[in-house]
Protein backbone atom coordinates (compact mmCIF):
# COMPACT_ATOMS: atom_id res chain seq x y z
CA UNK A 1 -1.08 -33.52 -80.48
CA UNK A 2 -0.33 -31.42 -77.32
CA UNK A 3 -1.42 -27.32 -76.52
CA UNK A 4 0.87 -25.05 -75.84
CA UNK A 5 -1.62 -23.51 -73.20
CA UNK A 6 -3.60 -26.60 -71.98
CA UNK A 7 -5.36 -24.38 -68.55
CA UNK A 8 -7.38 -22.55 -71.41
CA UNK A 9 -8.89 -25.87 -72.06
CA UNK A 10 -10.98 -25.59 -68.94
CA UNK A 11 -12.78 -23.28 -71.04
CA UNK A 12 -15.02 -25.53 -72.37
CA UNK A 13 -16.83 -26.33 -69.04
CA UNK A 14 -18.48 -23.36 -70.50
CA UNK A 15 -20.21 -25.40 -73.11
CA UNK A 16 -22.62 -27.44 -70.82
CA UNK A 17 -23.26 -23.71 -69.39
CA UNK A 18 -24.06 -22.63 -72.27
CA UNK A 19 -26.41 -24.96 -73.32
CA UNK A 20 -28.23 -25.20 -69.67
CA UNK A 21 -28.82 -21.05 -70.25
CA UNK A 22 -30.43 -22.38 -73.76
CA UNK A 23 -32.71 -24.70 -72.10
CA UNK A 24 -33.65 -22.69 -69.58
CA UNK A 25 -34.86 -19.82 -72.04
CA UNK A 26 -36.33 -22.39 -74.49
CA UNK A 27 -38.41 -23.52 -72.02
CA UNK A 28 -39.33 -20.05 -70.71
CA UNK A 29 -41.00 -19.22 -73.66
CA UNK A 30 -42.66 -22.17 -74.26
CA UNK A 31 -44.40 -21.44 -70.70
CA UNK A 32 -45.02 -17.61 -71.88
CA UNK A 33 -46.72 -19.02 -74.90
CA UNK A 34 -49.01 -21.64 -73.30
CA UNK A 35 -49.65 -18.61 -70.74
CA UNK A 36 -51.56 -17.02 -73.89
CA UNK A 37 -53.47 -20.18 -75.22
CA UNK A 38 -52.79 -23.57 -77.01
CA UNK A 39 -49.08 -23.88 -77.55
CA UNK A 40 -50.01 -25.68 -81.17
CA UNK A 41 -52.84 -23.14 -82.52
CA UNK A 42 -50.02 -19.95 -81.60
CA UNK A 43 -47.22 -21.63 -83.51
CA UNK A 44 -49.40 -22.13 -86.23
CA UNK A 45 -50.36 -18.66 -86.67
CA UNK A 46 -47.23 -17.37 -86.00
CA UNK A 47 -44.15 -17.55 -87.92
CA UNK A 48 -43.37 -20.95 -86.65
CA UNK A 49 -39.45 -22.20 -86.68
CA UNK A 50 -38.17 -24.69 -88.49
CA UNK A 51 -36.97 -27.27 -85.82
CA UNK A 52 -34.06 -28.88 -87.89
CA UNK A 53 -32.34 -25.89 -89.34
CA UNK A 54 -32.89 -24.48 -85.70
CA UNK A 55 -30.65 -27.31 -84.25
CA UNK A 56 -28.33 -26.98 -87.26
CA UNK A 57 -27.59 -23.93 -85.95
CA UNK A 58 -27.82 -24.43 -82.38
CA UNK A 59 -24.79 -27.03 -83.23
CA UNK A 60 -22.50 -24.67 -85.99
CA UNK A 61 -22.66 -21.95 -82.69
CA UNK A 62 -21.50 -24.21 -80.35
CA UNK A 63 -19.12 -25.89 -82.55
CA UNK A 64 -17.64 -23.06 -83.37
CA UNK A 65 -17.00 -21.86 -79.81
CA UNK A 66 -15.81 -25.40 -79.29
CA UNK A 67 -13.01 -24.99 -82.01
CA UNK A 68 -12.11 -21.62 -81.11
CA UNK A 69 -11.29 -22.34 -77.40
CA UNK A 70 -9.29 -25.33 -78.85
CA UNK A 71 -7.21 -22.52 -81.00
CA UNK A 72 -6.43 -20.45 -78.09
CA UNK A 73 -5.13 -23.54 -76.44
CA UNK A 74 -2.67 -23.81 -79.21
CA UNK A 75 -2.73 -27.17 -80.29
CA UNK A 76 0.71 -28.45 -81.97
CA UNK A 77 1.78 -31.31 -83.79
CA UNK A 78 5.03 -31.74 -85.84
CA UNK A 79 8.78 -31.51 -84.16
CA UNK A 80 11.31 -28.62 -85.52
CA UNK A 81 14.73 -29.47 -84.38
CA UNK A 82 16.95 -25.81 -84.00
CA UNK A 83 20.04 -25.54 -82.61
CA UNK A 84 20.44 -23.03 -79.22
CA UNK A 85 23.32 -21.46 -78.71
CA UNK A 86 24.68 -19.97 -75.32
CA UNK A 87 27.03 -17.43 -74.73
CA UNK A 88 28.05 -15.19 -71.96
CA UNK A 89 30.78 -13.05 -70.49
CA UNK A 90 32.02 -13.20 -66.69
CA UNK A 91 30.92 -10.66 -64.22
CA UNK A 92 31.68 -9.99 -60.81
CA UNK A 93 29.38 -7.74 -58.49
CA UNK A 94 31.65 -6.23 -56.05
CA UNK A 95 29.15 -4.70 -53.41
CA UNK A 96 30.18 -2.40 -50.27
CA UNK A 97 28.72 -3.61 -47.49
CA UNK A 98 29.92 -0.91 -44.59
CA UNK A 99 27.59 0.69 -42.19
CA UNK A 100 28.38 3.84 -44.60
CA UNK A 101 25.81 1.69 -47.04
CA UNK A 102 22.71 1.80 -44.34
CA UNK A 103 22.71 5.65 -44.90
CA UNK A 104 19.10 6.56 -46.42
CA UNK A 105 19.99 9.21 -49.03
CA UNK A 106 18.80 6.58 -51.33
CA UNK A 107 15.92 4.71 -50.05
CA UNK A 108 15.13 2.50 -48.31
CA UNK A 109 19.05 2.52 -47.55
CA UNK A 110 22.02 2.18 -50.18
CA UNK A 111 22.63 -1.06 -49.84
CA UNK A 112 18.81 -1.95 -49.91
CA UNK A 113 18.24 -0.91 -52.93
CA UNK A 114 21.35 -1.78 -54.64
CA UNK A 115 19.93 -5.15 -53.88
CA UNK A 116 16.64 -4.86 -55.33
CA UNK A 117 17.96 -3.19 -58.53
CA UNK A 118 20.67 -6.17 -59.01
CA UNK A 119 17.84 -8.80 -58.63
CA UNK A 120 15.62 -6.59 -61.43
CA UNK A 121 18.94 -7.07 -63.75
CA UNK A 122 18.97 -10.87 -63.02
CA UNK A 123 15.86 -10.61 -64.67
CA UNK A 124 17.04 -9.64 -68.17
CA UNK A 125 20.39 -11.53 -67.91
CA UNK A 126 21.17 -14.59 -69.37
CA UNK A 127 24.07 -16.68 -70.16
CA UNK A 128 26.52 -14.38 -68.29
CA UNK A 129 28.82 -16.20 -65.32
CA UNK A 130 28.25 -13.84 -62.14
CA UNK A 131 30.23 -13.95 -58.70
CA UNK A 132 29.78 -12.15 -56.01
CA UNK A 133 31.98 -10.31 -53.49
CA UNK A 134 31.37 -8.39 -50.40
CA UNK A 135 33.48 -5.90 -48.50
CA UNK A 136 33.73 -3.77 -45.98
CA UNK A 137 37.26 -3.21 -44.17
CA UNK A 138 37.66 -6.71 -45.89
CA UNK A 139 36.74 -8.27 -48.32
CA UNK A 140 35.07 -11.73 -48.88
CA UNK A 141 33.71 -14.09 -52.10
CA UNK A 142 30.58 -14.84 -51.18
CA UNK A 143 29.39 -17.16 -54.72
CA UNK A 144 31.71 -17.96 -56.75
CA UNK A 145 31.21 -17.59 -60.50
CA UNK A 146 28.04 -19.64 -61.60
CA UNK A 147 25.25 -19.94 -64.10
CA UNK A 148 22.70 -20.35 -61.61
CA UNK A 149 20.59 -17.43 -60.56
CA UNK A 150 18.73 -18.56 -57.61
CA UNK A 151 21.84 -19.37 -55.77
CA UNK A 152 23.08 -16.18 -56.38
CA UNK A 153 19.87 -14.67 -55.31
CA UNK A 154 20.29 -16.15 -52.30
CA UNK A 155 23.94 -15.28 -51.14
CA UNK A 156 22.87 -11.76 -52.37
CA UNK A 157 19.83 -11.28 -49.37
CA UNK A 158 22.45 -12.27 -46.79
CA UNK A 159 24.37 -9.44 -47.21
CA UNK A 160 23.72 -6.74 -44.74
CA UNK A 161 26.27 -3.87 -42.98
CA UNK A 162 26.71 -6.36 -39.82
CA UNK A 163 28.26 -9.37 -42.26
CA UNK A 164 31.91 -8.53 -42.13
CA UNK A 165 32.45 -7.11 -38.44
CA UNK A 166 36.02 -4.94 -39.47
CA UNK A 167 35.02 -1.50 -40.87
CA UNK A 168 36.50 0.78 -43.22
CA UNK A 169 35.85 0.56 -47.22
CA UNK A 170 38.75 -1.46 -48.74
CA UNK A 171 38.47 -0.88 -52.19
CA UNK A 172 41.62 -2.19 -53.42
CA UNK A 173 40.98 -5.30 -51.29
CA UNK A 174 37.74 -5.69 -52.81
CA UNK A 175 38.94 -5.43 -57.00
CA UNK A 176 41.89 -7.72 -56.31
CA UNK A 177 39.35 -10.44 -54.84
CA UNK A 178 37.14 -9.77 -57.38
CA UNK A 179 39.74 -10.23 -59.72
CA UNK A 180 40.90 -13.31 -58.68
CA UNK A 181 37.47 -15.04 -59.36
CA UNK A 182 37.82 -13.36 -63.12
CA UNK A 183 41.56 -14.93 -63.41
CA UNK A 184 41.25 -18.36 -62.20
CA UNK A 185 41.49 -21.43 -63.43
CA UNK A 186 37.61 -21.72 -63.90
CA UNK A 187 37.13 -18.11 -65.79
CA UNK A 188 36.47 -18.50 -69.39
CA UNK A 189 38.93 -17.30 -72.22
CA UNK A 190 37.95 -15.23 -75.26
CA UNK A 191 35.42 -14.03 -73.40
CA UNK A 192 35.40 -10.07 -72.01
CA UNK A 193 35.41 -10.02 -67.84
CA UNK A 194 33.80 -7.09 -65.78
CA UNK A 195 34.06 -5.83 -62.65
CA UNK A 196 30.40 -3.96 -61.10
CA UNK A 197 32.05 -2.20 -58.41
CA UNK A 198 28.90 -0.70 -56.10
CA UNK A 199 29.84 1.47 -53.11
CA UNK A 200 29.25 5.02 -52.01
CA UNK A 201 33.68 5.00 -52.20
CA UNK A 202 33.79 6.69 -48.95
CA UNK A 203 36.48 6.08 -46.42
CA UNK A 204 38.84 3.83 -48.57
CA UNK A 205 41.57 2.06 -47.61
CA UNK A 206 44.71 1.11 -49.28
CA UNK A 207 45.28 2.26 -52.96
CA UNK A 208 42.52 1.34 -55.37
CA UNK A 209 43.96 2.82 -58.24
CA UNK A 210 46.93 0.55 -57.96
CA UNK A 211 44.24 -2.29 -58.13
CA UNK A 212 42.54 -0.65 -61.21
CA UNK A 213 45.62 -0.71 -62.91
CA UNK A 214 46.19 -4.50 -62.26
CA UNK A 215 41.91 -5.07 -63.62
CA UNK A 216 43.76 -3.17 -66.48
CA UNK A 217 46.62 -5.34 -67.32
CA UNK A 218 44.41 -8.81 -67.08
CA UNK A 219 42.17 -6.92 -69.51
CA UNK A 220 39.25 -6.74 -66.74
CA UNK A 221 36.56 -3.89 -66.67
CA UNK A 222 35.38 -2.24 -63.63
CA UNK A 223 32.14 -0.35 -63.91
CA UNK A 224 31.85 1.83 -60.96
CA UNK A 225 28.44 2.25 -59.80
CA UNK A 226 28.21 5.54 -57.04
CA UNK A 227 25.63 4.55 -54.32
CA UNK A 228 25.05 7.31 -52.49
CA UNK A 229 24.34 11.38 -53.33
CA UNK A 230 26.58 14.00 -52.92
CA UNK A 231 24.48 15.86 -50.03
CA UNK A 232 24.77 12.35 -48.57
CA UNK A 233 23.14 11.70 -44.94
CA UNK A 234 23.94 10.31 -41.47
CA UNK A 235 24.93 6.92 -41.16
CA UNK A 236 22.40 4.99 -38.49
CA UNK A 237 23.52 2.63 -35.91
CA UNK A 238 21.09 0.36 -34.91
CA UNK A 239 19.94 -1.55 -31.88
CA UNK A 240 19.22 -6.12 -31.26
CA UNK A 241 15.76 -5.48 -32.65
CA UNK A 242 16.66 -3.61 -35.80
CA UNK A 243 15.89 0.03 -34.60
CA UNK A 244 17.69 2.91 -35.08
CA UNK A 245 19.58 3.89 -31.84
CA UNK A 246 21.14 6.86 -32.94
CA UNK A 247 24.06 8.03 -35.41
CA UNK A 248 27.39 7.89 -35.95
CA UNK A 249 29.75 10.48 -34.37
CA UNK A 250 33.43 10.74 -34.74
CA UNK A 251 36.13 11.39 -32.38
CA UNK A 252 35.04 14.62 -31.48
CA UNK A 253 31.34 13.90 -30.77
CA UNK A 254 30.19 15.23 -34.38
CA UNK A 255 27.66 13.68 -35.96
CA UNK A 256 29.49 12.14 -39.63
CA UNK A 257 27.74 12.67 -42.64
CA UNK A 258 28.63 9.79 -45.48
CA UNK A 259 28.72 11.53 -49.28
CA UNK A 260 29.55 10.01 -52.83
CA UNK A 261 33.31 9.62 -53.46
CA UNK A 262 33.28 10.62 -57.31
CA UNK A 263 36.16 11.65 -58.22
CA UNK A 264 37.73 8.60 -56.80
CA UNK A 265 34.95 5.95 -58.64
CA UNK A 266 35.55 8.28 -61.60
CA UNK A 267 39.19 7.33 -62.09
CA UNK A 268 38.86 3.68 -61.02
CA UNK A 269 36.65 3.53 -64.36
CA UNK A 270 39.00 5.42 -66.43
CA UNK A 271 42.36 3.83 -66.04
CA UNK A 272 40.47 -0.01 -65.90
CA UNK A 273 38.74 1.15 -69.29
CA UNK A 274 35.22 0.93 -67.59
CA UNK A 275 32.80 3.50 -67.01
CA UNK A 276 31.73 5.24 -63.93
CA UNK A 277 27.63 5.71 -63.51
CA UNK A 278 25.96 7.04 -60.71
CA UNK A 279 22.86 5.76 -59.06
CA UNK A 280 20.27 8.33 -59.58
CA UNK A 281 16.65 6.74 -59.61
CA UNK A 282 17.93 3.26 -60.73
CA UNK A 283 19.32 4.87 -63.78
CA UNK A 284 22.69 3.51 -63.26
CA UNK A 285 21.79 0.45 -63.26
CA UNK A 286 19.71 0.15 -66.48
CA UNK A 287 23.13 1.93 -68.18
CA UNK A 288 25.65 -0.83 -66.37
CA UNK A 289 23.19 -3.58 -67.89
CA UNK A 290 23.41 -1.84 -71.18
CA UNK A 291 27.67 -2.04 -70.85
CA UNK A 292 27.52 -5.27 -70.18
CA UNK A 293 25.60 -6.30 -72.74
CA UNK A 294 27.79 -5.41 -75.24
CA UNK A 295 30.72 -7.56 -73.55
CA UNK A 296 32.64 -10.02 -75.93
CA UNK A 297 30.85 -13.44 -75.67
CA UNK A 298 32.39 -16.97 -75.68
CA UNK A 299 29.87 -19.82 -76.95
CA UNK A 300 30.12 -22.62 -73.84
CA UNK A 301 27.00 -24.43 -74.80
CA UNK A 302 25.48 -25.71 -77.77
CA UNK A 303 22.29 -27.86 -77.64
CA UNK A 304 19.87 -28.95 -79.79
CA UNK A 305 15.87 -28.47 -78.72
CA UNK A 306 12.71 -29.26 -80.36
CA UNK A 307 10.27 -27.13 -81.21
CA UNK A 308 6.49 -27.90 -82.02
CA UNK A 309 4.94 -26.27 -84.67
CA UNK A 310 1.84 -24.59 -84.14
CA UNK A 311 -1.65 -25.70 -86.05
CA UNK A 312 -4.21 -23.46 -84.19
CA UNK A 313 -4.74 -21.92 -87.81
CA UNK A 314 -6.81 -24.27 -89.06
CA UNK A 315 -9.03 -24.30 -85.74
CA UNK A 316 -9.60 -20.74 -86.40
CA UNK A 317 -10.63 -21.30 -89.71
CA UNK A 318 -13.38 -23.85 -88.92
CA UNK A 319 -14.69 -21.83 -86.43
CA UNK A 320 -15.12 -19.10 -88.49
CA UNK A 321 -16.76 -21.38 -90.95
CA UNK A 322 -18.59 -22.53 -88.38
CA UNK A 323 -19.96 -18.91 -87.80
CA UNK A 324 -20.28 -17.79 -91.06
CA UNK A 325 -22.84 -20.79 -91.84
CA UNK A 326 -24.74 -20.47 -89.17
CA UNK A 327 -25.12 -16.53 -90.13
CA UNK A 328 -26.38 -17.06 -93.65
CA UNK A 329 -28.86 -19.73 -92.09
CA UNK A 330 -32.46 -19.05 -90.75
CA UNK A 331 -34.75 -21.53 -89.03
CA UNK A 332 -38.15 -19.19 -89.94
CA UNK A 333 -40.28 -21.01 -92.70
């Protein structure tokens, strides 16, 4: 036999408690009592109790308690082999990481919290192959398609607007990389492939529709994701320690304000046969995670597991008639 939730079995340190607080009050009134006269002549002229069925029920209460805590542990016994299958698409998050994406329109920054809300999505993922790519006036792999989370997790905190030193926003750069993680040797076939493209799509360079077309041809979504708002803000420069120092200006000394690109992230998702979402409280997101979840799958694991089979049934059941027995007792004579 094992339990399912063997901590709650600490529970029954409350037994011995239990039965302490029993004593203690037993023994209280027995000193009330003698308080009044001779402990023998008061029981005798009052209802006196009748000792055994007393401890019969002093033992159906706490047996019942006992049994009950045992149920909540869920106790099983008995193996159920099933069969577990897993299935998943591949997916690439293609994230801008420009100083364009420290602008705090959306707060903390863009990029911030396009971090946090792809680490909530981790969350509800499973069985999907995820990369990760970062650009800026370039654009880098930074974890190659893999199964495993927490390694992704962890190339994903590095990224920050100081990680690839060339500026600009290469977008067509950055969906040609992505796509040839979703093209080699190791991508999976029969299975759809995705593109999560998240950038404010300011300041591009080259011709990202030209890349689009290519996602297009190798049958690869790109799901546009538009970080930024279209009031947008002032992109901050920042000092050693982390503080701002001031804002970007341009040639002329004025101050540059960074906006959402949506017309451009709007046609990237048409001609690729994606869709184009924009951030707006995290909504976005949740919408991209529904997309994706309705991806093609390819089965690339099949295992078999064992399952116990739960018996805290018949626990309940004795405590209740545990419960029940000591309720239609009574230890008066």
């Amino acid at each position: 036999m094992r339990f399912a939730n063997p901590l709650l079995l600490n529970l029954l340190f409350l037994l011995p408690l239990l039965a302490l607080f029993y004593a203690f009050s037993f023994r209280s009134k027995r000193r009330a009592k003698e308080r009044w006269g001779r402990i023998e002549l008061i029981e005798r002229i009052s209802s006196p109790l009748h000792k055994g069925i007393f401890c019969l029920k002093l033992f159906l209460l706490f047996g019942s308690i006992f049994f009950l805590i045992l149920a909540l542990s869920r106790p099983q016994w008995g193996k159920k082999p099933i069969k577990v299958m897993e299935k998943g698409a591949d997916i690439v998050f293609c994230i801008d990481t420009s100083l364009s994406m420290d602008v705090q329109d959306i707060k903390p920054s863009r990029l911030k919290r396009a971090k946090e809300e792809i680490k909530a999505m981790l969350e509800r993922m499973r069985g999907h192959r995820i990369g990760l790519v970062a650009f800026a006036g370039k654009s880098f792999i930074e974890c190659p398609l893999t199964l495993d989370y927490c390694a992704f997790r962890i190339f994903l905190d590095v990224l920050n607007s100081q990680l690839i030193p060339q500026p600009g926003t290469d977008l067509e750069g950055a969906i040609k990389t992505a796509l040839s993680l979703l093209t080699s040797r190791e991508a999976r076939t029969g299975a759809d492939k995705a593109i999560i493209l998240i950038t404010d799509g300011e300041g591009h360079q080259g011709d990202p529709l030209v890349a689009a077309r290519i996602a297009r041809r190798k049958g690869v979504r790109i799901y546009p994701l538009g970080m930024a708002t279209v009031e947008g803000g002032l992109i901050p420069l920042y000092n050693e320690q982390g503080e701002i120092k001031g804002y970007k200006r341009d040639k002329q000394g004025s101050l540059v304000v960074s906006k959402l690109n949506e017309p451009l992230l709007q046609q990237i998702a048409e001609i690729s046969r994606g869709n184009y979402y924009r951030f707006h409280s995290g909504e976005g997101f949740q919408k991209v995670f529904k997309a994706i979840s309705s991806l093609r799958k390819q089965k690339y694991k099949e295992e078999v597991q064992v399952e116990y089979r739960d018996r805290y049934q018949y626990f309940v059941f004795i405590a209740f008639l545990f419960l029940s027995v000591e309720f239609l007792l009574t230890e008066r004579r």
